[in-house]
N, C-alpha and C. Protein backbone atom coordinates (compact mmCIF):
# COMPACT_ATOMS: atom_id res chain seq x y z
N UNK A 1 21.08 31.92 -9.34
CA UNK A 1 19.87 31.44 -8.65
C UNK A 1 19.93 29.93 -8.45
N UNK A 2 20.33 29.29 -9.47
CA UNK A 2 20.40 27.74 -9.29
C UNK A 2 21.59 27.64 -8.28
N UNK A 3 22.55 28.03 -8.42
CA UNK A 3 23.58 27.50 -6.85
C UNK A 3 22.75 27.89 -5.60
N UNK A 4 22.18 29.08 -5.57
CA UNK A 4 21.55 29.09 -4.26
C UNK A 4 20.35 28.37 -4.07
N UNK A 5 19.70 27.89 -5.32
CA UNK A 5 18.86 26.43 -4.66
C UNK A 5 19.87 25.54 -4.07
N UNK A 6 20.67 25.51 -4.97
CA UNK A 6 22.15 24.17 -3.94
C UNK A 6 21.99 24.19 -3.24
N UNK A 7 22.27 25.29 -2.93
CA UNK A 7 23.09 25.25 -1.26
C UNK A 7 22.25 25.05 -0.17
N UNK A 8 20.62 25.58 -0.60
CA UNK A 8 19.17 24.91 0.12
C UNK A 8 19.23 23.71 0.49
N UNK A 9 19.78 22.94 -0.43
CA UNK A 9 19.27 21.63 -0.34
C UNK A 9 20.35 20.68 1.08
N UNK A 10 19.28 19.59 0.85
CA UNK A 10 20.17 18.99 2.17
C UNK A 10 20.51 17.59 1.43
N UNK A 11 21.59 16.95 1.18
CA UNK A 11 22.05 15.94 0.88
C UNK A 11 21.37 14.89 2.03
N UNK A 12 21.33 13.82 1.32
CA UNK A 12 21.22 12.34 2.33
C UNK A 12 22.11 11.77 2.97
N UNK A 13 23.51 11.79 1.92
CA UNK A 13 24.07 11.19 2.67
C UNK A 13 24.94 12.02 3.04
N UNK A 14 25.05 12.97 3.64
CA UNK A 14 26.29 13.91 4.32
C UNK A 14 25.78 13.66 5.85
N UNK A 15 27.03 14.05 6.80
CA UNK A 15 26.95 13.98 8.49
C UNK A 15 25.95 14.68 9.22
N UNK A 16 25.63 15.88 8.13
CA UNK A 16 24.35 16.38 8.89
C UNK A 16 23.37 15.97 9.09
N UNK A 17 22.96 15.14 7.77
CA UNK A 17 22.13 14.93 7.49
C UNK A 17 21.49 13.28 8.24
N UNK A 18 22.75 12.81 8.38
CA UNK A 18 22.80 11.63 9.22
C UNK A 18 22.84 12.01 10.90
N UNK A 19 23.16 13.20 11.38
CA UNK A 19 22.75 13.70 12.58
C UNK A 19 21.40 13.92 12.89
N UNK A 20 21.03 14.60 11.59
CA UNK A 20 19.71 14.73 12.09
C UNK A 20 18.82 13.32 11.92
N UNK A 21 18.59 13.07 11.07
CA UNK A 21 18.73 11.34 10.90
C UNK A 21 18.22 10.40 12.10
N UNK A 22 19.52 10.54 13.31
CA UNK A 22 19.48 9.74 14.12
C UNK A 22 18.54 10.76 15.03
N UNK A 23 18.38 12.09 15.07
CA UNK A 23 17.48 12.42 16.14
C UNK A 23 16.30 11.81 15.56
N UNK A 24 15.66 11.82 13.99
CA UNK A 24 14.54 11.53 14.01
C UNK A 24 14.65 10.01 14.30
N UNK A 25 14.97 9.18 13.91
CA UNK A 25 15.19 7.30 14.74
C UNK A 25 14.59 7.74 16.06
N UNK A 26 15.52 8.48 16.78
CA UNK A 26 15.03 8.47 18.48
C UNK A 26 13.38 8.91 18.77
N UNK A 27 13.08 9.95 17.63
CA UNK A 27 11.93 10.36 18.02
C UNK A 27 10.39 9.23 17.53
N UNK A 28 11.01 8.49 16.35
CA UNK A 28 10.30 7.59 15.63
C UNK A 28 10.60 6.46 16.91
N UNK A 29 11.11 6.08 17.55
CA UNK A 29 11.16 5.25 18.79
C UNK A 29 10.64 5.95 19.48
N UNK A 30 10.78 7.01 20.44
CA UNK A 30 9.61 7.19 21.39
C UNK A 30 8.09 6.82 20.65
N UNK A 31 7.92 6.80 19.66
CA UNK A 31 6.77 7.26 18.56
C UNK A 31 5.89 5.68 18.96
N UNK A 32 7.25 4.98 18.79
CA UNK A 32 6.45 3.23 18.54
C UNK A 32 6.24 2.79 20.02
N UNK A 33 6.99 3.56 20.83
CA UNK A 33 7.11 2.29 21.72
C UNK A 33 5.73 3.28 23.24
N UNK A 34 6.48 4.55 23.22
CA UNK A 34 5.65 4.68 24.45
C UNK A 34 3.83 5.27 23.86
N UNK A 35 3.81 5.67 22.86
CA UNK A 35 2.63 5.63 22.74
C UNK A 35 1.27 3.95 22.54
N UNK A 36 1.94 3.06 21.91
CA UNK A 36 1.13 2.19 22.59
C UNK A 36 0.91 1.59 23.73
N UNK A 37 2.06 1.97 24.63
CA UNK A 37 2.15 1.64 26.18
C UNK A 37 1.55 2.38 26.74
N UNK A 38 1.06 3.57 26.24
CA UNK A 38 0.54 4.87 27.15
C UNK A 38 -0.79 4.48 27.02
N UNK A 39 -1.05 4.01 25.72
CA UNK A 39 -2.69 3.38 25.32
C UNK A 39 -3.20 2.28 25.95
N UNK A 40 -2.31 1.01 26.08
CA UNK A 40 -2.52 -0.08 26.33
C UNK A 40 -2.58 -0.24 28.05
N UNK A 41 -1.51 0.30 28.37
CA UNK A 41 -2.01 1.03 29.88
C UNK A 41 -2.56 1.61 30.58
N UNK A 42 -3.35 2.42 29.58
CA UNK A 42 -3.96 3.32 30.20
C UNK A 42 -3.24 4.56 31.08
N UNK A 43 -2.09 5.04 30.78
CA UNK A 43 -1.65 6.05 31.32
C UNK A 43 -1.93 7.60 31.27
N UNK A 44 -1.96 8.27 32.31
CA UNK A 44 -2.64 9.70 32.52
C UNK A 44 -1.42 10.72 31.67
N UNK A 45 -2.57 11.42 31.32
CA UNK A 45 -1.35 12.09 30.16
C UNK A 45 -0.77 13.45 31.38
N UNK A 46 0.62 13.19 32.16
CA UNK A 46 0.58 14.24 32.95
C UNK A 46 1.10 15.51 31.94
N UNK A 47 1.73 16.37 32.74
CA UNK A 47 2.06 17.97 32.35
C UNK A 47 3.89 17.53 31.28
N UNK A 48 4.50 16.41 32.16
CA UNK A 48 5.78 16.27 31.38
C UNK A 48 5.70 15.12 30.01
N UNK A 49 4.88 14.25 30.45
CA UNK A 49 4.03 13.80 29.19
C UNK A 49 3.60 14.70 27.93
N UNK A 50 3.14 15.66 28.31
CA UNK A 50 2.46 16.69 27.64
C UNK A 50 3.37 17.24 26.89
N UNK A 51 4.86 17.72 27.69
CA UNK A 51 5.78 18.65 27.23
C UNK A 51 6.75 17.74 26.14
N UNK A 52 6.59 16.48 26.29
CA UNK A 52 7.29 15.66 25.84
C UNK A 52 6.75 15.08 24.45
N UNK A 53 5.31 14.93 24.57
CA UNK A 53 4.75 15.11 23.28
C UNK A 53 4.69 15.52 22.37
N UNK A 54 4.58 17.13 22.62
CA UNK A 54 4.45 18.64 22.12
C UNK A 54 5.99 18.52 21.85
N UNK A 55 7.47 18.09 22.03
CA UNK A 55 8.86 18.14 21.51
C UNK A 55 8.65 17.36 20.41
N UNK A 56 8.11 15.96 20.66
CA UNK A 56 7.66 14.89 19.23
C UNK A 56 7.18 15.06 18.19
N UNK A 57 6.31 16.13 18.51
CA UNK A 57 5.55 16.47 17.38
C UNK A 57 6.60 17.69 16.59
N UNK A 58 6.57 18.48 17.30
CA UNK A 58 7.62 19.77 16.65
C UNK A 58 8.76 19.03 15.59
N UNK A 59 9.60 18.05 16.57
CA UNK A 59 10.39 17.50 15.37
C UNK A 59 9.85 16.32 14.36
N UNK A 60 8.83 16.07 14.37
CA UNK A 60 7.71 15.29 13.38
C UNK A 60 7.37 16.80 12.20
N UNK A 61 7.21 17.77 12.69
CA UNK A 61 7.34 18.62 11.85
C UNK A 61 8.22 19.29 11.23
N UNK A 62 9.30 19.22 11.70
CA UNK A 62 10.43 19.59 11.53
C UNK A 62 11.35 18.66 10.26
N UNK A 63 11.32 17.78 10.11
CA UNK A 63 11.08 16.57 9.03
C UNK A 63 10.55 16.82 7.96
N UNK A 64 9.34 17.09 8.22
CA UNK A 64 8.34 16.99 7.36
C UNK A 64 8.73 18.18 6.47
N UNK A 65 8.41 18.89 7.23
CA UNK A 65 9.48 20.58 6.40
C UNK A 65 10.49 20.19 5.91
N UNK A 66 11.46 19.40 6.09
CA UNK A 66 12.37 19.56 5.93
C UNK A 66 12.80 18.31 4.44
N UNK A 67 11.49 17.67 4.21
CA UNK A 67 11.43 16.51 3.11
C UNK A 67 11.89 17.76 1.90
N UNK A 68 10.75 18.79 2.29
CA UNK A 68 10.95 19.59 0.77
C UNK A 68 12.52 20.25 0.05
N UNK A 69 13.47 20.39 1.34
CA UNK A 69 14.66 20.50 0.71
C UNK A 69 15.44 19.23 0.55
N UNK A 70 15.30 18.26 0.22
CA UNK A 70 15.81 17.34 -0.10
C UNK A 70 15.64 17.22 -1.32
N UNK A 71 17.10 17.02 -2.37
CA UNK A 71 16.35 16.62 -3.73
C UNK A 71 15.93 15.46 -4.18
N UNK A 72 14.95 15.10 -4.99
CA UNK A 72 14.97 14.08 -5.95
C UNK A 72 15.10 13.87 -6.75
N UNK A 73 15.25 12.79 -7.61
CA UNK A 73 14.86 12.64 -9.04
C UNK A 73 14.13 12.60 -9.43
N UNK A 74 13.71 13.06 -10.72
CA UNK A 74 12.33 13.49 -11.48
C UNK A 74 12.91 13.47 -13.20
N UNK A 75 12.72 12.45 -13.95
CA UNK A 75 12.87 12.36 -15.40
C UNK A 75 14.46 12.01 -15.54
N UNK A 76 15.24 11.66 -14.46
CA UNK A 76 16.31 11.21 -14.28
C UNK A 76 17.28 12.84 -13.78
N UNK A 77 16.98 13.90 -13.73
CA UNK A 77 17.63 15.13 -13.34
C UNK A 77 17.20 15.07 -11.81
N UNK A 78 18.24 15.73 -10.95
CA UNK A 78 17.91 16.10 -9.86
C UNK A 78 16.75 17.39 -9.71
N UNK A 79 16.64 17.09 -8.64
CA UNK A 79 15.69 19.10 -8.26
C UNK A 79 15.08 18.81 -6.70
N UNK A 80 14.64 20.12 -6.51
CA UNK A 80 14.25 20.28 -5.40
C UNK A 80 13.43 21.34 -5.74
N UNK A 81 12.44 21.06 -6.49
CA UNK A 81 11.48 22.01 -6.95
C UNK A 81 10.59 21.77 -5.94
N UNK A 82 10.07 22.73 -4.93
CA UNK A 82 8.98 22.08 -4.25
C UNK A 82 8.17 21.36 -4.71
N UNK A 83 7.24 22.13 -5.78
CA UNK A 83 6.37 20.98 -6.70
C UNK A 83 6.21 19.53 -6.74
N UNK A 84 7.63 19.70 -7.74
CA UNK A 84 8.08 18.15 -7.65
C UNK A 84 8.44 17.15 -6.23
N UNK A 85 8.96 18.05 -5.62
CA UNK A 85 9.28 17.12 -4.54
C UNK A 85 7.96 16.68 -4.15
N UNK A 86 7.47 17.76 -3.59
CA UNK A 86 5.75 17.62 -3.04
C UNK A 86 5.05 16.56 -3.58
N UNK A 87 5.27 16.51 -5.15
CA UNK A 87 4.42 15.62 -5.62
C UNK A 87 5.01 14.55 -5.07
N UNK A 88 6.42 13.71 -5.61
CA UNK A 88 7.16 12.62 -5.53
C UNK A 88 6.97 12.20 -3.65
N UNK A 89 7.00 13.27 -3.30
CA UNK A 89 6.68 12.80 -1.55
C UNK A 89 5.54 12.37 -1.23
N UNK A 90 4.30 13.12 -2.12
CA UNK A 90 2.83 12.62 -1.73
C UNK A 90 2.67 11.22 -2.40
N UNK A 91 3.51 10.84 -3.72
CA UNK A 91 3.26 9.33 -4.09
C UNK A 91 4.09 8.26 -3.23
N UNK A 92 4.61 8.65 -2.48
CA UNK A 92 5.41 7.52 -1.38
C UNK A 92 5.10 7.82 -0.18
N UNK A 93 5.34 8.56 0.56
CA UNK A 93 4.71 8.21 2.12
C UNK A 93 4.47 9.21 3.04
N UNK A 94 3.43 10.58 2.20
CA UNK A 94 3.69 11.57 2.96
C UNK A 94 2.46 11.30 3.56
N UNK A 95 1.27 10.52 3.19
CA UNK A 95 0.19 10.22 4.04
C UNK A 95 0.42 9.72 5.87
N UNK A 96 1.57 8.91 5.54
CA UNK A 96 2.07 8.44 7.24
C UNK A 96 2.53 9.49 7.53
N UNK A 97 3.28 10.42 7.51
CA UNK A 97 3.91 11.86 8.17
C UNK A 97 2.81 12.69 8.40
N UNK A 98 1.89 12.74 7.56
CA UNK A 98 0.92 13.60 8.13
C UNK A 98 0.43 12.92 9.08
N UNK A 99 -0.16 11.30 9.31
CA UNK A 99 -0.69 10.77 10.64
C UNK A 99 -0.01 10.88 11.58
N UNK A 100 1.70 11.23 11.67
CA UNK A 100 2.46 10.97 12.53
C UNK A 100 2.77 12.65 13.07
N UNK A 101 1.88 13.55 12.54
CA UNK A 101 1.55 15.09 12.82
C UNK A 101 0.53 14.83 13.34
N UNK A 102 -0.36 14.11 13.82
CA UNK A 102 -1.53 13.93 14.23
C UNK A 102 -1.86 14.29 15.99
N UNK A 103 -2.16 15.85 16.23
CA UNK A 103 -1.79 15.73 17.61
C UNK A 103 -3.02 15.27 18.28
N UNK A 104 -3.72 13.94 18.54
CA UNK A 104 -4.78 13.90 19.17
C UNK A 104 -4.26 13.53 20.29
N UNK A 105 -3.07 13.11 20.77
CA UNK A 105 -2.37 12.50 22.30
C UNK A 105 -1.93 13.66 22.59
N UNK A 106 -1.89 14.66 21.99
CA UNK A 106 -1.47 15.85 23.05
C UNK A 106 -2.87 16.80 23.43
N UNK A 107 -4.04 16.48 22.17
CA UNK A 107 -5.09 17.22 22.77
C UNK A 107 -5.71 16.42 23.96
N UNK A 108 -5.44 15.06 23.80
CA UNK A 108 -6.19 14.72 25.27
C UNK A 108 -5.65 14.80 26.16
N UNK A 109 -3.94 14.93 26.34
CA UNK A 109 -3.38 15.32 27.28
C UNK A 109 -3.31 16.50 28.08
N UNK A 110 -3.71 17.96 27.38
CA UNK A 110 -4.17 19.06 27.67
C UNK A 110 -5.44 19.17 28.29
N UNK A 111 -6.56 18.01 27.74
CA UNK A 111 -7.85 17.82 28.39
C UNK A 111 -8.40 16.93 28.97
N UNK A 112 -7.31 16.23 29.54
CA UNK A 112 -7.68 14.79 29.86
C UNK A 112 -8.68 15.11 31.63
N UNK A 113 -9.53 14.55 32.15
CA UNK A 113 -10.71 14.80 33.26
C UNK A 113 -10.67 13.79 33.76
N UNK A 114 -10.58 12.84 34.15
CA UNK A 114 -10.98 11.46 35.36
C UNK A 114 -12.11 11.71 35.18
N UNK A 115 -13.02 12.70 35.39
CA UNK A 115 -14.47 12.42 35.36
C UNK A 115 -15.06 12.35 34.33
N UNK A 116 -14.83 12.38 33.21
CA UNK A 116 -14.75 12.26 31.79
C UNK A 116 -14.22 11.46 30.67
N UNK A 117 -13.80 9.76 31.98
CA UNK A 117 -12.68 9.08 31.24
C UNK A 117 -13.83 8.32 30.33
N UNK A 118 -15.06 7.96 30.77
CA UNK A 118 -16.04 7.50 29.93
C UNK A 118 -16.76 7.65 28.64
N UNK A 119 -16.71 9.05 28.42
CA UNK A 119 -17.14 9.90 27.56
C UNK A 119 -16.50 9.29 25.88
N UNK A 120 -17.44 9.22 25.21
CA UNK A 120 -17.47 8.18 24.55
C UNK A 120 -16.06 9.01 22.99
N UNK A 121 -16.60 10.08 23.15
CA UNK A 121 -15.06 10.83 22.40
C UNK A 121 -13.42 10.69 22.92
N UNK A 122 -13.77 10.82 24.35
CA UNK A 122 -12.48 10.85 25.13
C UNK A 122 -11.90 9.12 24.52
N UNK A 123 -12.54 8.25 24.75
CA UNK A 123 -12.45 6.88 24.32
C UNK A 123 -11.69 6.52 22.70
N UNK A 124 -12.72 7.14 21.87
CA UNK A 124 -12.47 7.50 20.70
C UNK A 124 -10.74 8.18 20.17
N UNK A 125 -10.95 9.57 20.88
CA UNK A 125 -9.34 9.91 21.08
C UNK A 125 -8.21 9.12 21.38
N UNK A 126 -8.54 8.64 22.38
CA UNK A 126 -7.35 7.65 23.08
C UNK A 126 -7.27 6.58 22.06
N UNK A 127 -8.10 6.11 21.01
CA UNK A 127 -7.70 5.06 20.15
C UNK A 127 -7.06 5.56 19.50
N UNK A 128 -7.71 6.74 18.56
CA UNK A 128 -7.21 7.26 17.49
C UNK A 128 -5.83 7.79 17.57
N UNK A 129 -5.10 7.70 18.94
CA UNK A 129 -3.97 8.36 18.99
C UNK A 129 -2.65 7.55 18.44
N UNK A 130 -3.10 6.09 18.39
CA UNK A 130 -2.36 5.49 17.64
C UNK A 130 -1.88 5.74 16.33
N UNK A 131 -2.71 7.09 15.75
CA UNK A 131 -2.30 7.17 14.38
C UNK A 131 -0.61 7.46 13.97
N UNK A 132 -0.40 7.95 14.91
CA UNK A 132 0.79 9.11 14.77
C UNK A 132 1.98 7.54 14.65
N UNK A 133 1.70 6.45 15.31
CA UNK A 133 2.62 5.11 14.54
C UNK A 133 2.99 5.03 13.28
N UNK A 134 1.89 5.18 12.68
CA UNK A 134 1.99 5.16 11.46
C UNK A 134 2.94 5.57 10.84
N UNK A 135 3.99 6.50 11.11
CA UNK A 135 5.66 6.99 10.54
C UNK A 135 6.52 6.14 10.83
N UNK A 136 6.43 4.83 11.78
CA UNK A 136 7.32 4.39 12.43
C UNK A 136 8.30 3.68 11.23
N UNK A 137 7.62 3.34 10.23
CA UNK A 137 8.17 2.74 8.78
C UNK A 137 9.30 3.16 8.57
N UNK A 138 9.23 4.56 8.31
CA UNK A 138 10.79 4.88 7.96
C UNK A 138 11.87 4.38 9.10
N UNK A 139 11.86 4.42 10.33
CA UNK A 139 12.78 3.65 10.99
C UNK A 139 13.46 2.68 9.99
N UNK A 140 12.86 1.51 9.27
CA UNK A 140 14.07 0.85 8.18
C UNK A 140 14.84 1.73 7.37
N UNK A 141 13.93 2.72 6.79
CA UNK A 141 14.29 3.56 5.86
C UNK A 141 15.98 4.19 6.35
N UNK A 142 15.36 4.69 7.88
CA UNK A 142 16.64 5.13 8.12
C UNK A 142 17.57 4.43 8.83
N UNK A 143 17.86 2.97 8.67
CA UNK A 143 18.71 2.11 9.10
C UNK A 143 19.39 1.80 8.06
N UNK A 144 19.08 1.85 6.92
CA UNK A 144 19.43 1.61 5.21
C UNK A 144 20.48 2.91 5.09
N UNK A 145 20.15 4.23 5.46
CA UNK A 145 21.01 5.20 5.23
C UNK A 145 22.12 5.11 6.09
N UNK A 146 21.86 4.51 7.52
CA UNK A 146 23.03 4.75 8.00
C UNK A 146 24.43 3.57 7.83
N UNK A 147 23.25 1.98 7.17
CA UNK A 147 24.42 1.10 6.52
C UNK A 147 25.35 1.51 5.55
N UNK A 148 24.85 2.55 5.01
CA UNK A 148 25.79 2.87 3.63
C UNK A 148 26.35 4.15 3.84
N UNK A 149 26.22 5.03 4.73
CA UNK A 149 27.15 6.01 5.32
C UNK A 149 28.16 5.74 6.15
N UNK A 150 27.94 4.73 7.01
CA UNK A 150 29.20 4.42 7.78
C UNK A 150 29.25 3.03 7.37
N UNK A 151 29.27 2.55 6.16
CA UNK A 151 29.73 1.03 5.75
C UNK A 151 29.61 -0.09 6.86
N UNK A 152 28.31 0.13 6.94
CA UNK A 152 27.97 -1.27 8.12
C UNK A 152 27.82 -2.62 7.02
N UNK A 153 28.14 -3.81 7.74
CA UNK A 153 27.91 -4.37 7.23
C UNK A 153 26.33 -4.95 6.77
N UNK A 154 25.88 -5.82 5.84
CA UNK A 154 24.54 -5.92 5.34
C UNK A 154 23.96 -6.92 6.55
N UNK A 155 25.03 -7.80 6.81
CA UNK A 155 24.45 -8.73 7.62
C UNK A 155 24.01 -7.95 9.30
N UNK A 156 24.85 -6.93 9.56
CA UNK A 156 24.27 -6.70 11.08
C UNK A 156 23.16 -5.40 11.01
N UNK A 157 23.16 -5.34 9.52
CA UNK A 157 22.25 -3.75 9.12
C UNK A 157 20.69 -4.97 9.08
N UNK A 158 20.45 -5.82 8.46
CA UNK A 158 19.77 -6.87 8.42
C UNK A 158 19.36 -7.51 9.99
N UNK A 159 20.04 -7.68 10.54
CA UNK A 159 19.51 -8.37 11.74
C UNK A 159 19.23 -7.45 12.84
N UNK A 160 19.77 -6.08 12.45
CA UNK A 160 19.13 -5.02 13.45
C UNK A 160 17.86 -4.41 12.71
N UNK A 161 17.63 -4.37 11.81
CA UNK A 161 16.17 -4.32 10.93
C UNK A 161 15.49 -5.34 11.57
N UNK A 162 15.63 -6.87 11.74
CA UNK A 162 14.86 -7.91 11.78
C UNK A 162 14.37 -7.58 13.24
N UNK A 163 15.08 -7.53 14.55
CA UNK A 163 15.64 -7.44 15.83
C UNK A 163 14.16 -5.89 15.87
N UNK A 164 14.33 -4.84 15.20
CA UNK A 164 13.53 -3.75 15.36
C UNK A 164 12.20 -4.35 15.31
N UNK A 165 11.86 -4.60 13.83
CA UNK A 165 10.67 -5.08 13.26
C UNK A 165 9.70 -6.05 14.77
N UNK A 166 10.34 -7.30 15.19
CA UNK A 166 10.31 -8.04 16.15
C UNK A 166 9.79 -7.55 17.88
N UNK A 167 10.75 -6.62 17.83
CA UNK A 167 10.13 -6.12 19.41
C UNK A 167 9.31 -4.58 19.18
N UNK A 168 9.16 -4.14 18.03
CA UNK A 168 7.98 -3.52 17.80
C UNK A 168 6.87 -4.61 17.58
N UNK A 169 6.86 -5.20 17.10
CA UNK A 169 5.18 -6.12 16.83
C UNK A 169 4.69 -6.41 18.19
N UNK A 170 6.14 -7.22 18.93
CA UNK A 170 5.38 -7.70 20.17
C UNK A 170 5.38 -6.69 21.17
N UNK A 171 5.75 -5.69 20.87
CA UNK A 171 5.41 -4.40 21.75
C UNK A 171 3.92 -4.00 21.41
N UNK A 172 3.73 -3.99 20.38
CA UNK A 172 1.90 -3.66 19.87
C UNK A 172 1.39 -4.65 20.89
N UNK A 173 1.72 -5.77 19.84
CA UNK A 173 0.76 -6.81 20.92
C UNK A 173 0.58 -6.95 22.41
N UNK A 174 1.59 -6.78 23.21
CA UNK A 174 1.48 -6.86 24.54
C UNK A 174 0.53 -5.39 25.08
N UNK A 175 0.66 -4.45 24.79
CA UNK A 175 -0.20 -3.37 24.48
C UNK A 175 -1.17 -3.41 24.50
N UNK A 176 -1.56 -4.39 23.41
CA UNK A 176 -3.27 -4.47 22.87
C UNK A 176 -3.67 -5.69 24.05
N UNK A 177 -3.00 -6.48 24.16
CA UNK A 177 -3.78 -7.49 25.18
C UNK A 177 -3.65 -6.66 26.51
N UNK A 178 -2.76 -5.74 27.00
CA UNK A 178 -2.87 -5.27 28.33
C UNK A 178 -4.26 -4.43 28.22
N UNK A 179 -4.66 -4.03 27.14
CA UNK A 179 -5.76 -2.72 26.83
C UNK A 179 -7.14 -3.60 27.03
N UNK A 180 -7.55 -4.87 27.03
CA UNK A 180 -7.96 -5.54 26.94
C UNK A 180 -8.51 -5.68 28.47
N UNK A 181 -7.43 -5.48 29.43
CA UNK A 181 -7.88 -5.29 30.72
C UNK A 181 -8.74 -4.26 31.47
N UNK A 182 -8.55 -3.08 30.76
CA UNK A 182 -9.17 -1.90 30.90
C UNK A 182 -10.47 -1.56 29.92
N UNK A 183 -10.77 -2.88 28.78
CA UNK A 183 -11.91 -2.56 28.40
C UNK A 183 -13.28 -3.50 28.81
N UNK A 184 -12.68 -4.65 29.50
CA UNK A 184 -13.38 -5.32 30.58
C UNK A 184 -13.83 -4.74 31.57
N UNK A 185 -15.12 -5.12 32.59
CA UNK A 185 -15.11 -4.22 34.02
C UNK A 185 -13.76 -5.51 34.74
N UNK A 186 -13.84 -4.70 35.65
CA UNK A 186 -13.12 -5.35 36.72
C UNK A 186 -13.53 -6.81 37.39
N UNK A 187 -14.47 -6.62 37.36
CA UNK A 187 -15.14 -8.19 38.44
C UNK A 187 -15.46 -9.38 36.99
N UNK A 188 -15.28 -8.76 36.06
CA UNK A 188 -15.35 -9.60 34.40
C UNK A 188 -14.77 -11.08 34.83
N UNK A 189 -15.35 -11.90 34.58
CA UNK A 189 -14.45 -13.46 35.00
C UNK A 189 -13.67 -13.45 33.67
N UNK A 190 -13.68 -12.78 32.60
CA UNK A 190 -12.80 -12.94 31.40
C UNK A 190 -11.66 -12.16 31.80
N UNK A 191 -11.27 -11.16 32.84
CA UNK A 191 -10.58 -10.67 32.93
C UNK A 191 -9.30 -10.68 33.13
N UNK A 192 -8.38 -10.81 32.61
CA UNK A 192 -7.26 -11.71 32.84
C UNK A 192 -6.29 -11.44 33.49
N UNK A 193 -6.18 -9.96 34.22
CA UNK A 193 -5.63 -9.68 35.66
C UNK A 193 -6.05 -9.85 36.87
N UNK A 194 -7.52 -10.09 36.25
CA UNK A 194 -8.41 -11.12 37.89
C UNK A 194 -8.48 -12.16 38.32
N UNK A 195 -8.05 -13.00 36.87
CA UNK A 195 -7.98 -14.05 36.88
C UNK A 195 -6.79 -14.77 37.16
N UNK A 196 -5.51 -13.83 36.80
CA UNK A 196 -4.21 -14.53 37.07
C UNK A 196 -3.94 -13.86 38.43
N UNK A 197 -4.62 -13.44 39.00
CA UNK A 197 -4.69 -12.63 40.29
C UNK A 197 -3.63 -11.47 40.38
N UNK A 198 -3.54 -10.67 39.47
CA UNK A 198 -2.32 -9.60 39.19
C UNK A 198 -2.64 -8.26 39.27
N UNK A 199 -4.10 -7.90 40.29
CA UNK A 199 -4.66 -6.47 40.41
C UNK A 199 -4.22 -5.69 41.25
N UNK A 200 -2.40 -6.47 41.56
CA UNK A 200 -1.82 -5.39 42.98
C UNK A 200 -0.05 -5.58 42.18
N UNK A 201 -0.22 -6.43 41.30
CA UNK A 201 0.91 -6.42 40.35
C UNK A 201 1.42 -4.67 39.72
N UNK A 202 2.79 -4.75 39.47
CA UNK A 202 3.68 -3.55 38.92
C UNK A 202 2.97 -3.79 38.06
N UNK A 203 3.86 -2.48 37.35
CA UNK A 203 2.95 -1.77 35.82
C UNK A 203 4.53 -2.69 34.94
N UNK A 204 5.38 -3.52 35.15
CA UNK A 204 6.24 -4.08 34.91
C UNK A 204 6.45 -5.14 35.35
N UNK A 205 6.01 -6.26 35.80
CA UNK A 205 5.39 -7.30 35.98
C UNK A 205 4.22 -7.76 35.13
N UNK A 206 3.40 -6.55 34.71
CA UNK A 206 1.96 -7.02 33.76
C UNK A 206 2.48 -7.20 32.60
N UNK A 207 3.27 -6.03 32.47
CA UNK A 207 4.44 -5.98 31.23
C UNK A 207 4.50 -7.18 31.10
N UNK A 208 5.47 -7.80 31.46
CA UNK A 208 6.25 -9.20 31.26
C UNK A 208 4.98 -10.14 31.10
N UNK A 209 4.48 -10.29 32.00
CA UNK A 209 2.96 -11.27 32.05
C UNK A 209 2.10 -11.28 30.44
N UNK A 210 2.28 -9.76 30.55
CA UNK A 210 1.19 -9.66 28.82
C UNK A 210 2.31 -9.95 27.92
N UNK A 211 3.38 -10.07 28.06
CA UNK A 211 4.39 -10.46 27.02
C UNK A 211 4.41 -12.17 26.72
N UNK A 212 4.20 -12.46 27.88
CA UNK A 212 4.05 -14.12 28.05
C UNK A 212 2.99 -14.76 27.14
N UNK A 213 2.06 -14.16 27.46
CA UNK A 213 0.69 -14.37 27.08
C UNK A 213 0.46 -14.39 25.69
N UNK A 214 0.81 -13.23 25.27
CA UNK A 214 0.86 -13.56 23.99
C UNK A 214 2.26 -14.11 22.62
């Protein structure tokens, strides 16, 4: 019975495990980057949006499931007792995985109305959808595993940590000041696409502009 817990389990540092690994990185990047752009923009949640979400989340769950066959240490012995794991996972960071299960960007995408963009829940939703960021953390986590699986060095494992950290923040920020435009009315003299005269400007041009800005 104990070898066939073994063989359950999934090592950290083996190739699989670093395969799968890098799919979750990719999905923890869509995670950071287009959901505050989708917010801060104001973008319509279309049907491939939708489908693309609903893949994010599946492998956000897929993870998450998949913490419990991983072993840990517990009293210095390995295991993969669910229990234990469960526990040892809920005292480190299973609170962000559950926010990052959080499907409120796919329920408003299923119900999203134009005539209903006012509606003071719909509003509500669209903030709260930021929760699902909240996983983006492990991204270091899993830049650390892949320095010491393929012997990267510390210094470029370090400055691609620093380099991440960096254009995620100012990705928030440019975000939050573009969102800023859409919670103004339009004719607002505070408005700062009316004001820099940019209300016929790309959705990549504002980009850059709200990058400036702040």
């Amino acid at each position: 019975m104990k070898n066939k817990k073994i063989r359950c389990a999934f090592e950290v540092r083996t190739n699989l495990m670093q395969g799968l690994q890098m799919i979750q990185f990719m999905n923890l990047m869509y995670t950071a980057f287009f959901i505050p752009f989708q917010i801060g923009f104001n973008l319509e949640m279309t049907s491939i949006f939708v489908y693309i979400e609903g893949c994010s989340l599946l492998i956000s769950l897929f993870f998450f499931c998949l913490t419990f066959r991983i072993p840990v240490i517990v009293q210095r012995q390995k295991t993969i007792d669910c229990k234990k794991v469960g526990l040892n996972y809920w005292q480190k960071d299973m609170i962000f995985d559950l926010l990052g299960l959080c499907p409120l960007n796919l329920f408003l995408g299923m119900h999203y109305n134009n005539t209903i963009k006012t509606e003071w829940w719909v509003v509500l939703v669209a903030l709260l959808r930021v929760c699902r960021v909240m996983q983006i953390f492990k991204l270091i986590e899993i830049v650390s595993n892949f320095q010491v699986h393929f012997k990267i060095p510390e210094l470029l494992t370090n400055l691609f940590k620093t380099f991440i950290v960096f254009m995620i923040l100012s990705h928030f920020a440019v975000c939050a000041w573009m969102y800023t435009n859409y919670v103004l009315e339009a004719d607002e003299p505070s408005n700062w696409v009316i004001w820099m005269k940019l209300k016929e400007a790309s959705m990549g041009m504002l980009y850059l502009r709200s990058f400036y800005c702040v």
